[in-house]
Protein backbone atom coordinates (compact mmCIF):
# COMPACT_ATOMS: atom_id res chain seq x y z
CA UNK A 1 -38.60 16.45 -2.73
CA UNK A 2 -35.53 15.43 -1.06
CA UNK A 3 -34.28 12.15 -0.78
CA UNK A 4 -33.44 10.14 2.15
CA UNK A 5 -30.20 9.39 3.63
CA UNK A 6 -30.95 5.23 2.89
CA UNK A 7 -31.77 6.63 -1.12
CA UNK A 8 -28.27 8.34 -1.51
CA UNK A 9 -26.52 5.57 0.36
CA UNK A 10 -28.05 3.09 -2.12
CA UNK A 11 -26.89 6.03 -4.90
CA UNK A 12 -23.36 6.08 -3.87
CA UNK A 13 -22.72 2.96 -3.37
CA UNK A 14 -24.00 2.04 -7.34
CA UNK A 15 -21.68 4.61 -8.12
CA UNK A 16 -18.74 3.42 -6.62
CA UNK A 17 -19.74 -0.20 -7.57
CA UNK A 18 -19.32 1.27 -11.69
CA UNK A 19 -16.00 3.22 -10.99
CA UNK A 20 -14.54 -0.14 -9.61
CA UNK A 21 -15.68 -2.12 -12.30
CA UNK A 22 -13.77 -0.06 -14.75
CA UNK A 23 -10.10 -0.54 -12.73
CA UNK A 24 -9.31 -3.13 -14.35
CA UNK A 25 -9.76 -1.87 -17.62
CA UNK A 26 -7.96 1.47 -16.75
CA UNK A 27 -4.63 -0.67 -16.60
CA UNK A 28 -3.98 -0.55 -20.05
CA UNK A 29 -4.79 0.95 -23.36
CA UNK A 30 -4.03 0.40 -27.05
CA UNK A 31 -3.70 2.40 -30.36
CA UNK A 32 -3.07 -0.31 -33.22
CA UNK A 33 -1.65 -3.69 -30.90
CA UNK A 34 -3.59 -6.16 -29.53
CA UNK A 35 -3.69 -5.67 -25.67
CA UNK A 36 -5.40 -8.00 -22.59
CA UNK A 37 -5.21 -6.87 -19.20
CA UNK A 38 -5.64 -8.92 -15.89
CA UNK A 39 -5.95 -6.69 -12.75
CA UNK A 40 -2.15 -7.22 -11.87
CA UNK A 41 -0.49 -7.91 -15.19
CA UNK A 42 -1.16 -6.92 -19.40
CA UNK A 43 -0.09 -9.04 -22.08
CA UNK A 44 0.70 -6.77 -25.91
CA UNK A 45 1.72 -7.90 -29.12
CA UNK A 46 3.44 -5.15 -30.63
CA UNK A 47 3.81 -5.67 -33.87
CA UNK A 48 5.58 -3.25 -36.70
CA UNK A 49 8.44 -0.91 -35.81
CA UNK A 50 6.68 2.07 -33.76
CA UNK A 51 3.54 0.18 -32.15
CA UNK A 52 2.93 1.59 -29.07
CA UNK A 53 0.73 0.27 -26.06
CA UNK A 54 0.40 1.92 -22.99
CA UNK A 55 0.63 -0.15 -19.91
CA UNK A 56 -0.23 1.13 -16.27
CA UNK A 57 0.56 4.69 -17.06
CA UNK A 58 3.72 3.84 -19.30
CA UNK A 59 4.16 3.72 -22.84
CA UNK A 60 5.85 1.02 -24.70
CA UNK A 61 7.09 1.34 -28.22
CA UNK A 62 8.46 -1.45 -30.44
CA UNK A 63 11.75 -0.08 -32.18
CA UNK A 64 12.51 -3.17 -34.45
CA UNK A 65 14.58 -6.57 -33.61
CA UNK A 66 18.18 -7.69 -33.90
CA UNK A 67 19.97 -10.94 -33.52
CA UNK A 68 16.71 -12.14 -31.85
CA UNK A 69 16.12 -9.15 -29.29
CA UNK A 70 13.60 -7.04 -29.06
CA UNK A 71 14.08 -2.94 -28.79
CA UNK A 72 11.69 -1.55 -27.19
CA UNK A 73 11.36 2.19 -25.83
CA UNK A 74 9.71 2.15 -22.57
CA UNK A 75 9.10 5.65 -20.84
CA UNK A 76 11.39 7.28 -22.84
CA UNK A 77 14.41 4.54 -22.14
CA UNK A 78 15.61 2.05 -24.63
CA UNK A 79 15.84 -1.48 -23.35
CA UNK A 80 16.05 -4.58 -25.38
CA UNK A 81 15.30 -8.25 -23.99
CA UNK A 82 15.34 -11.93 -26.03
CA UNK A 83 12.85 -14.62 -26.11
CA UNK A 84 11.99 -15.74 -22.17
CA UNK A 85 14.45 -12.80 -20.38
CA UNK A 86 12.01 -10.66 -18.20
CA UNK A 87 13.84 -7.00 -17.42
CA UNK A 88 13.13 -3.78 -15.11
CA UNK A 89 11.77 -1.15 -17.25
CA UNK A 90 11.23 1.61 -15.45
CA UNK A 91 7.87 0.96 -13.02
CA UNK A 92 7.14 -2.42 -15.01
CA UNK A 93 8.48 -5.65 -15.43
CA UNK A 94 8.70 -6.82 -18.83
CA UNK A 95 8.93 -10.91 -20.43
CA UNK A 96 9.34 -11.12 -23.78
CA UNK A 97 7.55 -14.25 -24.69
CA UNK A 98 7.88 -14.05 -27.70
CA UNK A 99 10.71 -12.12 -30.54
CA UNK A 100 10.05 -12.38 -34.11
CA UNK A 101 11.51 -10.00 -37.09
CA UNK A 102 8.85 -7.88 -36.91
CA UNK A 103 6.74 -7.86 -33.60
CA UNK A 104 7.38 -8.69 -29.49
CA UNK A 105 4.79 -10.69 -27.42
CA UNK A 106 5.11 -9.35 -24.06
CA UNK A 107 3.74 -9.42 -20.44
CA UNK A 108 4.10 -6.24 -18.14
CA UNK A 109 3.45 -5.76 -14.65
CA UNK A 110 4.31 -3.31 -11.80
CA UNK A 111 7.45 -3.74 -10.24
């Protein structure tokens, strides 16, 4: 039996209807942080020296806190940002919302 053009129409477009659903959530991922994506920006708390979240293709790794900044390894650079400074880190823009002793609340988009 084959099936009619209309039938794998209806078929591909349910298919690409799913893959777009899941954009969104292909954004981000986390192993141990707590992690919420929008479709144009994540937010992490990484919390614990060596947390690591990846964020659109880039991984972010909380190295520990000094005088109230935040080191954080993005990519494989070292950058470091204080309560409310947003930097370039590599493809993403990074806030720091929030610096504590021992974890960063952050928001990351692309550049």
């Amino acid at each position: 039996m084959s099936s009619t053009p209309n039938a794998r129409a209806r078929i591909a477009t349910g298919a690409l209807a799913g893959a777009l659903a899941l954009v969104p959530l292909a954004g981000c991922s986390f192993t141990s942080n707590n992690v919420s994506c929008s479709t144009s920006s994540c937010t992490a708390t990484l919390s614990g020296e060596g947390a690591k979240a990846e964020i659109f293709g880039t991984t972010l790794e909380f190295a520990g806190t000094q005088d109230g900044r935040a080191t954080l390894g993005v990519g494989g650079a070292s950058v470091s940002c204080a309560e409310g400074e947003s930097i370039g880190a590599g493809p993403l823009s990074v806030t720091c919302t929030s610096v504590t002793d021992d974890a960063v609340e952050l928001t990351a988009s692309l550049s």
